[in-house]
N, C-alpha and C. Protein backbone atom coordinates (compact mmCIF):
# COMPACT_ATOMS: atom_id res chain seq x y z
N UNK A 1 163.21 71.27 35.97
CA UNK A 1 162.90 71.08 37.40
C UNK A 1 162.60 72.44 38.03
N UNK A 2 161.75 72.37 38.95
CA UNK A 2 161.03 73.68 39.55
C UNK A 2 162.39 74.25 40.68
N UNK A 3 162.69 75.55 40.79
CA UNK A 3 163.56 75.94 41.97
C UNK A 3 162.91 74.81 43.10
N UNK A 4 161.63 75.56 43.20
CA UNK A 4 161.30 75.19 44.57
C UNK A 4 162.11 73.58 45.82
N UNK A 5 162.38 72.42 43.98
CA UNK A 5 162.59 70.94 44.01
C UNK A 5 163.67 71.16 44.41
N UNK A 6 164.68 72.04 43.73
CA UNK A 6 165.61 71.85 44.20
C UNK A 6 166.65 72.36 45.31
N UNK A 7 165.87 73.29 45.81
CA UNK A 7 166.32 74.18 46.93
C UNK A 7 167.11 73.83 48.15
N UNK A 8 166.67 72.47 48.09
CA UNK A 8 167.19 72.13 49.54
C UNK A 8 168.53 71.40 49.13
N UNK A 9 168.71 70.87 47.69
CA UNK A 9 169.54 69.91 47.20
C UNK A 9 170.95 70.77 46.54
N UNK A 10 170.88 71.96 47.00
CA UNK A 10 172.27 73.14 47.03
C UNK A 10 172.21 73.80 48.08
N UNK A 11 173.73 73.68 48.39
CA UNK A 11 174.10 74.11 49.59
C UNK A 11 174.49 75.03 49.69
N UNK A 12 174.30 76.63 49.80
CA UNK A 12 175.09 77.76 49.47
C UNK A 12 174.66 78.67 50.51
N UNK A 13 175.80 79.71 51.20
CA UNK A 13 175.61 80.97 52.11
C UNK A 13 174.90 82.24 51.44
N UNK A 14 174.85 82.44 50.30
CA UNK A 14 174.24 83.60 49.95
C UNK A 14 173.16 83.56 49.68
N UNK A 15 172.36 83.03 49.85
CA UNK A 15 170.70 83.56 50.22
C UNK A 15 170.41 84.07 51.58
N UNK A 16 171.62 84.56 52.30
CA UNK A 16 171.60 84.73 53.55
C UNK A 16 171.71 86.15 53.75
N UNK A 17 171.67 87.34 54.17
CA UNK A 17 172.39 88.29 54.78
C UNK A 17 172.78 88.50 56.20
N UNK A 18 172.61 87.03 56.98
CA UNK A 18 172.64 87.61 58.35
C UNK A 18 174.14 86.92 58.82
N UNK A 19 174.96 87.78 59.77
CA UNK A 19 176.28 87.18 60.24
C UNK A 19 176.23 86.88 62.14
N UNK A 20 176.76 85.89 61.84
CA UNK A 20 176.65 85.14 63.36
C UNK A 20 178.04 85.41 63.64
N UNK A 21 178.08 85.82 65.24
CA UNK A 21 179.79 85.80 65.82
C UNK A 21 179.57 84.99 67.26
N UNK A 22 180.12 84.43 67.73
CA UNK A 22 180.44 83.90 69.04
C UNK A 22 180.65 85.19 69.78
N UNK A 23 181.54 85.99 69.64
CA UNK A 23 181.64 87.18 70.16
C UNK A 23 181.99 88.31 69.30
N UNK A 24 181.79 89.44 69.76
CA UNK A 24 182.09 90.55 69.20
C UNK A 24 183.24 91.54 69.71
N UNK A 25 184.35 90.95 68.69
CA UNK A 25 185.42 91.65 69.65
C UNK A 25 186.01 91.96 67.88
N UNK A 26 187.80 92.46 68.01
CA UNK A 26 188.30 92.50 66.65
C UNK A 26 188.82 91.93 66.16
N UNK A 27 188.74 90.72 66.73
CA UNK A 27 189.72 89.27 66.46
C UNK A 27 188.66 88.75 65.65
N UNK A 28 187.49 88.37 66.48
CA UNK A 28 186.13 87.18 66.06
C UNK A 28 186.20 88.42 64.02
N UNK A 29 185.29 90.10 64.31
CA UNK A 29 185.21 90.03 63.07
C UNK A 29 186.13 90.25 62.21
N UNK A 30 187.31 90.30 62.80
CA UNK A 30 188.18 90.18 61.24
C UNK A 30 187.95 89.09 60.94
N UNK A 31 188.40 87.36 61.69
CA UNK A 31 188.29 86.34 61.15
C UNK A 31 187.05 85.93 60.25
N UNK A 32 186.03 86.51 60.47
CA UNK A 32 184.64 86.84 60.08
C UNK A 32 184.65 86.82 58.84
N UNK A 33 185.29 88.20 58.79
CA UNK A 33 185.28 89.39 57.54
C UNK A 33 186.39 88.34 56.53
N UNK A 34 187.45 87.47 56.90
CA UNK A 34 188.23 86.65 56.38
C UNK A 34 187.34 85.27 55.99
N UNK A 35 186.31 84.82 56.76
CA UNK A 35 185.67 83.92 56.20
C UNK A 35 184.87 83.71 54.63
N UNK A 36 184.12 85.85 55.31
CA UNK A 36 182.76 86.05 54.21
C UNK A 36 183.41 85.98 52.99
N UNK A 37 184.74 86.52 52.61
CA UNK A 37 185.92 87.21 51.79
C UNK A 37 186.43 86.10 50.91
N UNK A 38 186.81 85.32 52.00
CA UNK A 38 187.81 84.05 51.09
C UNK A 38 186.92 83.25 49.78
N UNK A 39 186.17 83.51 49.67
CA UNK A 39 185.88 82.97 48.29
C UNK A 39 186.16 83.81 46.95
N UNK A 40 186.22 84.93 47.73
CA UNK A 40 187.06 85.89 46.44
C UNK A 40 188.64 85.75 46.46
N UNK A 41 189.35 85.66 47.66
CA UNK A 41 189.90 86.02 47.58
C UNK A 41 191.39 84.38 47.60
N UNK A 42 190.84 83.57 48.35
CA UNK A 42 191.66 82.22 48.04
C UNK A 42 190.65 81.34 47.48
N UNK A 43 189.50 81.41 47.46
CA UNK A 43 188.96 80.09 47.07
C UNK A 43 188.75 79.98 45.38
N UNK A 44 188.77 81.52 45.26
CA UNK A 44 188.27 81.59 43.67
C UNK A 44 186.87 81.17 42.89
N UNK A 45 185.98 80.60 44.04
CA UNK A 45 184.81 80.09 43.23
C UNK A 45 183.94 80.29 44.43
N UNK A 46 182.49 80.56 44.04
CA UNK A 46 181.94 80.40 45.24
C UNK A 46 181.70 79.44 46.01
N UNK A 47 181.59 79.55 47.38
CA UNK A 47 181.59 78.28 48.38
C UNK A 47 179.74 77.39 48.91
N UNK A 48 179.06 77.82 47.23
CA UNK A 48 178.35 76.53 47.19
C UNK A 48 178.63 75.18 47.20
N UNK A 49 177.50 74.34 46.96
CA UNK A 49 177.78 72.67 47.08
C UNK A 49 178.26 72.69 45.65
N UNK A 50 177.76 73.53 44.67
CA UNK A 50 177.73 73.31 43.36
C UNK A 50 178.99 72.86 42.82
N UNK A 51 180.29 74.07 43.96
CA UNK A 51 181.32 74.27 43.24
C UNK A 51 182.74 73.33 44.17
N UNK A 52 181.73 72.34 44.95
CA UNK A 52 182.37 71.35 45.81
C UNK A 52 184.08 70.50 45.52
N UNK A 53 184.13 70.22 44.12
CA UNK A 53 184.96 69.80 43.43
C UNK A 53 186.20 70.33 42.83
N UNK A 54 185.93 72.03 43.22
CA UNK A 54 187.08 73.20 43.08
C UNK A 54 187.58 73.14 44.25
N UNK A 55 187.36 73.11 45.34
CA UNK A 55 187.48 73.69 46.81
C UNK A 55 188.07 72.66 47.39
N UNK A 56 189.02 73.15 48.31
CA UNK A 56 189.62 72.22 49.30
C UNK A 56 188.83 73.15 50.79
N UNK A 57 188.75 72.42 51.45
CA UNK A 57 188.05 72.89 53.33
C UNK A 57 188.77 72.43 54.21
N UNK A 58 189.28 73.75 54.80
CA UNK A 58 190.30 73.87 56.26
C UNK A 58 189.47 74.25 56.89
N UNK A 59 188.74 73.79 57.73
CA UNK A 59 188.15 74.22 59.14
C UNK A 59 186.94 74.59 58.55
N UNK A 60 186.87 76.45 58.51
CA UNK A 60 185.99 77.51 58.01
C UNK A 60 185.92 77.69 56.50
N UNK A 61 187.65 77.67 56.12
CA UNK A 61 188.25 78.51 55.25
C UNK A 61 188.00 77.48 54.21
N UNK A 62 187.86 77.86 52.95
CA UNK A 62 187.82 77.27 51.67
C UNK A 62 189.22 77.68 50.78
N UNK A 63 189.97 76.82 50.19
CA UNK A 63 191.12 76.83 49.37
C UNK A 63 190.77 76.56 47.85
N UNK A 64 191.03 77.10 46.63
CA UNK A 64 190.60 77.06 45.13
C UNK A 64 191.93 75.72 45.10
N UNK A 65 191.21 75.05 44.93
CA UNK A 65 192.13 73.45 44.38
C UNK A 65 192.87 73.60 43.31
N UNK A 66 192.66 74.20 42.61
CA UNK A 66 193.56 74.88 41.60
C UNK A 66 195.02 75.27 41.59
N UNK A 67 194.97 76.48 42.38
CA UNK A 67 196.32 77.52 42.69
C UNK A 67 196.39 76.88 43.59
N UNK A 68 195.93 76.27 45.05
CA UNK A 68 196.74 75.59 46.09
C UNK A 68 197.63 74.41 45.58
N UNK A 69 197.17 73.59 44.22
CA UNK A 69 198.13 72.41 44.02
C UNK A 69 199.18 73.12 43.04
N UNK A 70 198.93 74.10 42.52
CA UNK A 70 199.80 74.81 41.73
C UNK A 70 200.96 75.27 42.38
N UNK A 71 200.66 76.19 43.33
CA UNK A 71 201.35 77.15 44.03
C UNK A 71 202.49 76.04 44.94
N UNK A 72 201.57 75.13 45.58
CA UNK A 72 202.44 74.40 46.83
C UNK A 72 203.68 73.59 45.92
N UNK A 73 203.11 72.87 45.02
CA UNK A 73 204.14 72.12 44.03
C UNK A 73 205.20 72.67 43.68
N UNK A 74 204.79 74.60 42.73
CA UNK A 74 205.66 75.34 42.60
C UNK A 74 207.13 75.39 43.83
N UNK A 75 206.35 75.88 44.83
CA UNK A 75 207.37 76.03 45.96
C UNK A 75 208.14 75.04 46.07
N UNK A 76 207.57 73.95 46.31
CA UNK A 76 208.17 72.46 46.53
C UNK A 76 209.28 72.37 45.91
N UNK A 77 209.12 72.67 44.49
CA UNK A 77 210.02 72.37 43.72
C UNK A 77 211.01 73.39 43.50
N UNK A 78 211.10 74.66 43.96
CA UNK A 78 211.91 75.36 43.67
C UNK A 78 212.45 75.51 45.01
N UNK A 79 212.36 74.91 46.20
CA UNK A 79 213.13 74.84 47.25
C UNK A 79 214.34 73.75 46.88
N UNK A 80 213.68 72.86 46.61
CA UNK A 80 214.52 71.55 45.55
C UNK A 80 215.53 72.13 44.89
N UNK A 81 215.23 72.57 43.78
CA UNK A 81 216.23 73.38 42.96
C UNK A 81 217.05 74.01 43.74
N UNK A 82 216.80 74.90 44.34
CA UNK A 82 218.21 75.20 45.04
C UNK A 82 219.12 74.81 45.93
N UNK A 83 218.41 73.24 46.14
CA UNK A 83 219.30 72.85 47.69
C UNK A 83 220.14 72.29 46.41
N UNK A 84 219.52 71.56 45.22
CA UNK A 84 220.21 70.16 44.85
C UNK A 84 220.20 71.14 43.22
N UNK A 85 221.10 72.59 43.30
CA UNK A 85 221.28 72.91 41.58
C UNK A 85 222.43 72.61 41.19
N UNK A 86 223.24 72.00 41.84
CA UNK A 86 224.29 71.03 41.32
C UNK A 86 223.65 69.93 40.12
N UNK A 87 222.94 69.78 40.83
CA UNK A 87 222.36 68.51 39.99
C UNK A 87 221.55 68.92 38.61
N UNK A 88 220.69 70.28 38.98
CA UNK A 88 220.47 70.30 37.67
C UNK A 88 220.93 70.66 36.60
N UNK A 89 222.00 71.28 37.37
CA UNK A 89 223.33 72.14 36.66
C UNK A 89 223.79 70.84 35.33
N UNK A 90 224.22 69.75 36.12
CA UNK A 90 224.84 68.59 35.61
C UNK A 90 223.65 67.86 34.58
N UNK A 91 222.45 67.85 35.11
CA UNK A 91 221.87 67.39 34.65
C UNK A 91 220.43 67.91 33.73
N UNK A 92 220.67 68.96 33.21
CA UNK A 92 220.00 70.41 32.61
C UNK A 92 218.83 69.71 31.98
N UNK A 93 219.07 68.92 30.82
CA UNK A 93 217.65 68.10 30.36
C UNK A 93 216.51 67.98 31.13
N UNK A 94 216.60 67.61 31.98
CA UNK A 94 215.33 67.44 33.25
C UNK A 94 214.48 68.53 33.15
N UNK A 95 215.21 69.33 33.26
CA UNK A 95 214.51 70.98 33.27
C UNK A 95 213.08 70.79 32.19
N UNK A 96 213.63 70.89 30.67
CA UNK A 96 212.73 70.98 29.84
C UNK A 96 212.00 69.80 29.61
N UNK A 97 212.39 68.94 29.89
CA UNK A 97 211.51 67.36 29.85
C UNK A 97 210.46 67.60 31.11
N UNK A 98 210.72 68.35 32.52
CA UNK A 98 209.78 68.91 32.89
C UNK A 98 208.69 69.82 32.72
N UNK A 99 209.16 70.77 32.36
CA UNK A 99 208.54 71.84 31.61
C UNK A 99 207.19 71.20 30.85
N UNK A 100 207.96 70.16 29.82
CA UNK A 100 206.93 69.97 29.02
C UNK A 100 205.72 68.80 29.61
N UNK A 101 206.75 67.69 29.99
CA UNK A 101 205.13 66.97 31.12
C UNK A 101 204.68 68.05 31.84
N UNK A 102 204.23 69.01 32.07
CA UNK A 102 203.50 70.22 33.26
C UNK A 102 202.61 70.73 31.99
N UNK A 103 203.18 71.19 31.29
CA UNK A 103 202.15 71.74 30.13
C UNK A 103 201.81 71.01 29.37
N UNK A 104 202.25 69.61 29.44
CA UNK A 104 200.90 68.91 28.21
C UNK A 104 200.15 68.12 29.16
N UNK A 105 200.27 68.12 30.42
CA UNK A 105 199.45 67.88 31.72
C UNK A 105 198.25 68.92 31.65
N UNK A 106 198.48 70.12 31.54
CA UNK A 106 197.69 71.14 31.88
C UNK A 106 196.71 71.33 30.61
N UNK A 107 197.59 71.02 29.65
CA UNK A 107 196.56 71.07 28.41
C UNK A 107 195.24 70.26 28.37
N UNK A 108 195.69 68.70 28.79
CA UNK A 108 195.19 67.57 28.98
C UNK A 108 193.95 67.97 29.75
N UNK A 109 193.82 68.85 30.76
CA UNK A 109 193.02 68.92 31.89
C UNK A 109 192.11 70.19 31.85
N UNK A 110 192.58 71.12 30.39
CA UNK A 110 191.58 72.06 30.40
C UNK A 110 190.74 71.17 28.91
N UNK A 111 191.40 70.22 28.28
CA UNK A 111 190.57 69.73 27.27
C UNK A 111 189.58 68.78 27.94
N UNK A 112 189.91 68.08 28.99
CA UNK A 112 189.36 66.73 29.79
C UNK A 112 188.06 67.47 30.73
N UNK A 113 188.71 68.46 31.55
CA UNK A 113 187.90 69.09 32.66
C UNK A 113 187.58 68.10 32.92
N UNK A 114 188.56 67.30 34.39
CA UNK A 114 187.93 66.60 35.32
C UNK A 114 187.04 67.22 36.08
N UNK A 115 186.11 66.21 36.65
CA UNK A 115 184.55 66.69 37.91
C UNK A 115 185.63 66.36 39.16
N UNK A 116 186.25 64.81 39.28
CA UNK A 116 186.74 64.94 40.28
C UNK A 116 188.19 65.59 40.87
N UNK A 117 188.27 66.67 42.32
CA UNK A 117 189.09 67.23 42.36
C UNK A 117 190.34 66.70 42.87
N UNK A 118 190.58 65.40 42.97
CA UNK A 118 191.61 65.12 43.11
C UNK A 118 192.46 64.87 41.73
N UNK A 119 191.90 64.81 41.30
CA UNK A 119 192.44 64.51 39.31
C UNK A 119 193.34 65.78 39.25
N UNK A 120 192.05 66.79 39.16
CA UNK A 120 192.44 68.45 38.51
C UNK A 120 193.86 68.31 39.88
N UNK A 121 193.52 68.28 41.15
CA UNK A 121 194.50 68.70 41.62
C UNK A 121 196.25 67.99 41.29
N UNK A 122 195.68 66.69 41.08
CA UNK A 122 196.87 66.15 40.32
C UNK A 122 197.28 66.59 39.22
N UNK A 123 196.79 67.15 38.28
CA UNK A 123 197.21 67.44 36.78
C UNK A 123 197.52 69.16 37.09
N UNK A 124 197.09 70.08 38.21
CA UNK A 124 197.48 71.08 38.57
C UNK A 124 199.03 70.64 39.39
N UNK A 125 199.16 70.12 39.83
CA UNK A 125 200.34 69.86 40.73
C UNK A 125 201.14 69.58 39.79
N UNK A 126 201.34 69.18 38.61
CA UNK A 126 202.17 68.93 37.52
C UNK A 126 202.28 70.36 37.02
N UNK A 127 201.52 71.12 36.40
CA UNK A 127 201.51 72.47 36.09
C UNK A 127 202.53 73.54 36.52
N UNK A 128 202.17 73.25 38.09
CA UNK A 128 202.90 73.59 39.08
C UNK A 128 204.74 72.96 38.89
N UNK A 129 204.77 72.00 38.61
CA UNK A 129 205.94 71.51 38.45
C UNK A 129 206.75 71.95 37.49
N UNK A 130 206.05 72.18 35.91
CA UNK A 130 206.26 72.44 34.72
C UNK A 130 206.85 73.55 35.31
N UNK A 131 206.27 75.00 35.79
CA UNK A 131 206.72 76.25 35.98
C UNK A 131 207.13 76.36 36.89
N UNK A 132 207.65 75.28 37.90
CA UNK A 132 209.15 75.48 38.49
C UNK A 132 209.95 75.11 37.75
N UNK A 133 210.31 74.13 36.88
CA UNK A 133 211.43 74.35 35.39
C UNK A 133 211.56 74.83 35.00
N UNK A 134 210.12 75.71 34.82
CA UNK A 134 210.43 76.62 33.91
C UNK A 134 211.65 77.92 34.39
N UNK A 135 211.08 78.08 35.46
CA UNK A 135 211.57 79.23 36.33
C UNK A 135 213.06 78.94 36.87
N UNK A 136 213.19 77.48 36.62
CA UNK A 136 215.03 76.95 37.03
C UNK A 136 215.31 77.09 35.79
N UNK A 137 214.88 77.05 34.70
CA UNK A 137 215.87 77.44 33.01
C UNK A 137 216.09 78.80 33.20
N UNK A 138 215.01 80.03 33.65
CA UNK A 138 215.28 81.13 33.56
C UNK A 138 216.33 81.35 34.26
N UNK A 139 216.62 80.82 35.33
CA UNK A 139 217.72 80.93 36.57
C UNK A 139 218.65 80.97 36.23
N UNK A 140 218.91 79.24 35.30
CA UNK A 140 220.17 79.08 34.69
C UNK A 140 220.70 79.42 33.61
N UNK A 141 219.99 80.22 32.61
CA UNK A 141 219.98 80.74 31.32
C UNK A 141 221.32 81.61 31.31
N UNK A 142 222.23 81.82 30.96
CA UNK A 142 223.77 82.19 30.89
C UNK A 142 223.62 83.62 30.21
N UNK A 143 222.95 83.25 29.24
CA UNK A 143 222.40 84.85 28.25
C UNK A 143 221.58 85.29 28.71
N UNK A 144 221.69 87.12 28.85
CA UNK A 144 220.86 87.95 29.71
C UNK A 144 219.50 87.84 28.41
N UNK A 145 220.08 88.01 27.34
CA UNK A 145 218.34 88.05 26.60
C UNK A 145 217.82 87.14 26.07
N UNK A 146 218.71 85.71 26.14
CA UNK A 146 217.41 84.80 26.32
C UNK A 146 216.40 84.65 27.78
N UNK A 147 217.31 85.03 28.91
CA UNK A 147 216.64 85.46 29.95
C UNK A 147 215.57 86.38 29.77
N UNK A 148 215.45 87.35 29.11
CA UNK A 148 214.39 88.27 29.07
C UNK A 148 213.49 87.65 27.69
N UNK A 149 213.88 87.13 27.18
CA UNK A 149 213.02 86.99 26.26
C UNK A 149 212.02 85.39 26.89
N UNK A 150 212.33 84.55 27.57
CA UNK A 150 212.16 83.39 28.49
C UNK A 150 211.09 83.87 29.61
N UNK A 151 211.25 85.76 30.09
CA UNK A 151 210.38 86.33 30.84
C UNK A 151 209.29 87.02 29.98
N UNK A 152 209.48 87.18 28.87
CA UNK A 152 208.44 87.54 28.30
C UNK A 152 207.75 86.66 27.50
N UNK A 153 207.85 85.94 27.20
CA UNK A 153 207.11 84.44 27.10
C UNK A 153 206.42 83.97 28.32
N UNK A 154 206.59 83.87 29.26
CA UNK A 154 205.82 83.16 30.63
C UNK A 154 204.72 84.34 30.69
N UNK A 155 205.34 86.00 30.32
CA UNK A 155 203.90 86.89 30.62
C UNK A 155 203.15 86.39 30.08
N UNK A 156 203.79 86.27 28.40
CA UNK A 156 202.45 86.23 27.35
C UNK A 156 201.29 85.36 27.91
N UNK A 157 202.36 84.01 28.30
CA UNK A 157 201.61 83.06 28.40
C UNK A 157 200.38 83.21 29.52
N UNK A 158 200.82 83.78 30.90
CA UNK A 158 199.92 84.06 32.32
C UNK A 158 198.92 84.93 31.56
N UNK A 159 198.92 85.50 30.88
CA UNK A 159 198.01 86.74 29.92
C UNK A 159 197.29 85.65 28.97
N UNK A 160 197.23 84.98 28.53
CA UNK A 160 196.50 84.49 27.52
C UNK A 160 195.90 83.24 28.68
N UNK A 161 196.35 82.42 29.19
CA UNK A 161 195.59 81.82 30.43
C UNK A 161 195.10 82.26 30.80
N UNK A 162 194.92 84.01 31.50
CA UNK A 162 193.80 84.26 32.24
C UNK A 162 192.37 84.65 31.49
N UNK A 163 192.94 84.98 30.21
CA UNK A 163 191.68 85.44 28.74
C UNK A 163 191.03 84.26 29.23
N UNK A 164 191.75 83.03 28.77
CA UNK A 164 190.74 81.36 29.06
C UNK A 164 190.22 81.33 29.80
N UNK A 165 190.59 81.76 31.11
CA UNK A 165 189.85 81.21 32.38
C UNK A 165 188.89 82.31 32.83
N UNK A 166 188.70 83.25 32.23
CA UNK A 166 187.75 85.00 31.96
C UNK A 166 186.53 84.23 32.28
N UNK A 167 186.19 84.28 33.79
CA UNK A 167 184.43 83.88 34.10
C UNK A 167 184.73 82.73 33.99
N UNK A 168 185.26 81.77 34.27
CA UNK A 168 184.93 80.06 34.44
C UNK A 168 184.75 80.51 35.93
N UNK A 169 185.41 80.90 36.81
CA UNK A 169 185.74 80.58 37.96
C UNK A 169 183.66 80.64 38.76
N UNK A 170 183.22 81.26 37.60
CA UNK A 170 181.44 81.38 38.36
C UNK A 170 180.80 80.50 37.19
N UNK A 171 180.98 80.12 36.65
CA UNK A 171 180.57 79.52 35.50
C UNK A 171 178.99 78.43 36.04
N UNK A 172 179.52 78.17 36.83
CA UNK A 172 178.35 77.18 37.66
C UNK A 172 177.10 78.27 37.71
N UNK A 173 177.58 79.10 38.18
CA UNK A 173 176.99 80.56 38.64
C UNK A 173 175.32 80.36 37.63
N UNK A 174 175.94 80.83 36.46
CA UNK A 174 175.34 81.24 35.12
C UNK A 174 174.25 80.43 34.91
N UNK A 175 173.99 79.18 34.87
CA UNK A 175 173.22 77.93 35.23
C UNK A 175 172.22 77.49 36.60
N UNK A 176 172.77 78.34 37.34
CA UNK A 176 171.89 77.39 38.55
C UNK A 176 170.84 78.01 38.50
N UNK A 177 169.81 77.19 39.17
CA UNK A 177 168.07 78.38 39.02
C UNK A 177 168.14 78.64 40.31
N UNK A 178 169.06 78.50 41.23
CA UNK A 178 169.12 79.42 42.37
C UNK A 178 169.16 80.96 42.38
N UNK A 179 169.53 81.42 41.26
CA UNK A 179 169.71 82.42 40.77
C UNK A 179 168.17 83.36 40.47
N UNK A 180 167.18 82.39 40.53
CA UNK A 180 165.37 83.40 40.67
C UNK A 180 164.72 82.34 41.85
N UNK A 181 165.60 82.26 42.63
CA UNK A 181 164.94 81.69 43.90
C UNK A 181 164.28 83.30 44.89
N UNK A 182 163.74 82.68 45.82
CA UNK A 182 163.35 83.97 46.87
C UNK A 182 163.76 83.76 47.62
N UNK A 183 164.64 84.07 48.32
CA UNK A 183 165.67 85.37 48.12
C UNK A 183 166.81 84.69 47.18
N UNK A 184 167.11 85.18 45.96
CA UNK A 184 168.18 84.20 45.13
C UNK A 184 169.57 84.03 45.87
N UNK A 185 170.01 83.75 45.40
CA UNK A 185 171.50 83.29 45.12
C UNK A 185 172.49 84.33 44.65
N UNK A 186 173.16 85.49 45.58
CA UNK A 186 173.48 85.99 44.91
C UNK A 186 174.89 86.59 45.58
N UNK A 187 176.67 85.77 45.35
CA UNK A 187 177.32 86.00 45.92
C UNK A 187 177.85 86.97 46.04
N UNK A 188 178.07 88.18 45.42
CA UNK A 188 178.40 89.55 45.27
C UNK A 188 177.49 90.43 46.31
N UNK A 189 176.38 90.25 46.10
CA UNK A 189 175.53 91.21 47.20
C UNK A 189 175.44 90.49 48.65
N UNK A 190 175.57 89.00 48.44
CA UNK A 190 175.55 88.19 49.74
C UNK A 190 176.87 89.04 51.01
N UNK A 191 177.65 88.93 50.20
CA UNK A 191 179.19 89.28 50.49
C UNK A 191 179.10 90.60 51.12
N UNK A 192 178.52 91.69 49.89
CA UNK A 192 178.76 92.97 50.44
C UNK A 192 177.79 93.42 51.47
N UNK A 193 176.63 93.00 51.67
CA UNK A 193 175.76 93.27 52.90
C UNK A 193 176.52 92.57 54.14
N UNK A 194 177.03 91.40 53.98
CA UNK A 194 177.50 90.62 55.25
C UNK A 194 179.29 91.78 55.73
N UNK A 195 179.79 92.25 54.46
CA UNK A 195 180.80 92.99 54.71
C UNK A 195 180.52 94.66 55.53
N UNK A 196 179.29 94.69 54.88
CA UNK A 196 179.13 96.25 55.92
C UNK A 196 178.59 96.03 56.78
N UNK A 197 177.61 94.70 57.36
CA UNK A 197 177.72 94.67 58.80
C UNK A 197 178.53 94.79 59.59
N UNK A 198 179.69 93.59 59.10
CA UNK A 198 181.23 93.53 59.93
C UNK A 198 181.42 94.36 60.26
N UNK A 199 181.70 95.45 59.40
CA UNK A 199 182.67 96.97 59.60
C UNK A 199 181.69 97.90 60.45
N UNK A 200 180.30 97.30 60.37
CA UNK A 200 179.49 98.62 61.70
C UNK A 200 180.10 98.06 62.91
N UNK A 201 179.87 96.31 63.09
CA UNK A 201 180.02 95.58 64.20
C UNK A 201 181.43 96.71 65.17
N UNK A 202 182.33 96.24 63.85
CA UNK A 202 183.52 96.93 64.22
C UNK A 202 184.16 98.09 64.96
N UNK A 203 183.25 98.89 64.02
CA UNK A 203 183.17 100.20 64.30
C UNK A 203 182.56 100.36 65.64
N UNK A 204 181.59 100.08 65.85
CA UNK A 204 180.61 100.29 67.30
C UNK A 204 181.80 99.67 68.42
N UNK A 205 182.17 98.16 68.02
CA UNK A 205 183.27 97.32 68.91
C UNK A 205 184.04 98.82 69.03
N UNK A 206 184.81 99.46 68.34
CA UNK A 206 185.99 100.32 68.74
C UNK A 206 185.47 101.52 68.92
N UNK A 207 184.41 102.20 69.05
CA UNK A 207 183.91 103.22 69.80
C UNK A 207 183.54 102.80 70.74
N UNK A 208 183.29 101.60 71.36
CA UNK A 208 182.54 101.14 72.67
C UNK A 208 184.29 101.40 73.83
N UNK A 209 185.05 100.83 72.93
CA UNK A 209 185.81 100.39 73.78
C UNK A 209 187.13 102.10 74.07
N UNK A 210 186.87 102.67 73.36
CA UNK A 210 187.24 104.41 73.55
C UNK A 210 186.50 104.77 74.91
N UNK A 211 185.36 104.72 74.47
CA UNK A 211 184.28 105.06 75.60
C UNK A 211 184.81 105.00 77.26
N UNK A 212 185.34 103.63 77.36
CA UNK A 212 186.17 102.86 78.26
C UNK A 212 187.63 103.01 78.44
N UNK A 213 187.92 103.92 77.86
CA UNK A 213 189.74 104.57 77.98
C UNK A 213 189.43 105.59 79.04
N UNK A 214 191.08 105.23 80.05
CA UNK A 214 191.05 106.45 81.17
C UNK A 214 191.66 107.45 80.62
C-alpha cells in the first residue's frame, strides 16, 4: 500500500513540529513539556493510533498499560500484606502459589501477545501480583541469606526481562511506512524540536517577567 493511502488512517503527533499553548505562562509549558515527554517517560510507547492497545488516556496524558497494571496491583497488594501479615504469616503457602500464578500469567502473555489491552492489562495485573509475593517471601524469609540470595534472583530476573523487552516498546515503529512519509514520522526529533521550543517559550516567559520586577 502507497504511504500516501494510508496517511490519514494513522493517527500520530510527530509529523508535527509546531506547539500550541492556551497561554504562555510556567504552569501551561511545563504541563506542555509533561505532555510532549510522557511518551518517554510513562507511556513507554509512542502515542500513535498504531500503539493504541499499549496506552491507557487520562485527559492529555497517556499511561503504558503495562507498568500501570503492574505497578498499581503491586501496591495494592503489598498494602494488603501488611494490614493482614498475620494472615500470611499463618497462612505462608499463598505466597508462592501466588508467585507462581503471576509468572506463568506473564509467561502466557509474552508467548500469546494479546492485541487487546484489556487482556495484557489483566495478565499484567497478575504479574504485578506474582511480585508482590514475591516481595512478601522476601519480607518474611527468617534467613538473612536466603534473603539476599531471593534479592539477587529478582535482579537477575528484572535484567534478563529488560534484554526481552530491548526495542519492543517501538517495535510498531520499525514497520510503519510513516516512517518515508513527507514530513515522516519521527518521535525522537518530533519530541526534541517541540522540547526546545518549550524551553525558549520559557525562557523569554522568565526574562519578560524580570523585566517587570521593582
Amino acid at each position: 500500500m502507497l504511504v500516501q493511502e494510508i496517511e490519514g488512517k494513522i493517527e500520530t503527533p510527530y509529523r508535527s513540529y509546531e506547539v500550541f499553548l492556551k497561554k504562555i505562562t510556567p504552569f501551561h509549558v511545563y504541563w506542555k513539556i509533561l505532555e510532549v515527554t510522557s511518551w518517554q517517560t510513562i507511556a513507554h510507547h509512542p502515542t500513535c493510533s498504531r500503539y493504541k492497545n499499549h496506552l491507557f488516556k487520562i485527559g492529555k496524558i497517556y499511561l503504558c498499560v503495562g507498568c500501570t497494571s503492574v505497578y498499581s496491583t503491586l501496591s495494592i497488594f503489598l498494602i494488603l500484606f501488611f494490614i493482614y501479615k498475620a494472615f500470611f504469616l499463618q497462612h505462608f503457602i499463598i505466597l508462592p502459589l501466588l508467585f507462581l500464578y503471576g509468572t506463568t500469567t506473564a509467561v502466557l502473555q509474552s508467548l500469546t501477545k494479546p492485541k487487546n489491552k484489556w487482556v495484557k492489562a489483566l495478565l499484567r495485573s497478575n504479574l504485578g501480583l506474582g511480585l508482590g509475593a514475591y516481595l512478601a517471601i522476601i519480607f518474611l524469609t527468617p534467613s538473612w541469606w536466603i534473603m539476599v540470595l531471593l534479592i539477587f534472583l529478582a535482579g537477575v530476573g528484572v535484567y534478563v526481562y529488560n534484554l526481552t523487552r530491548k526495542g519492543a516498546n517501538m517495535a510498531l515503529c520499525q514497520t510503519c511506512p510513516l516512517r518515508y512519509a513527507d514530513p515522516p514520522c519521527n518521535p525522537f526529533l518530533s519530541t526534541s524540536i517541540k522540547l526546545d521550543k518549550l524551553r525558549k517559550m520559557l525562557e523569554e516567559n522568565t526574562n519578560s517577567f524580570k523585566k517587570h520586577e521593582f
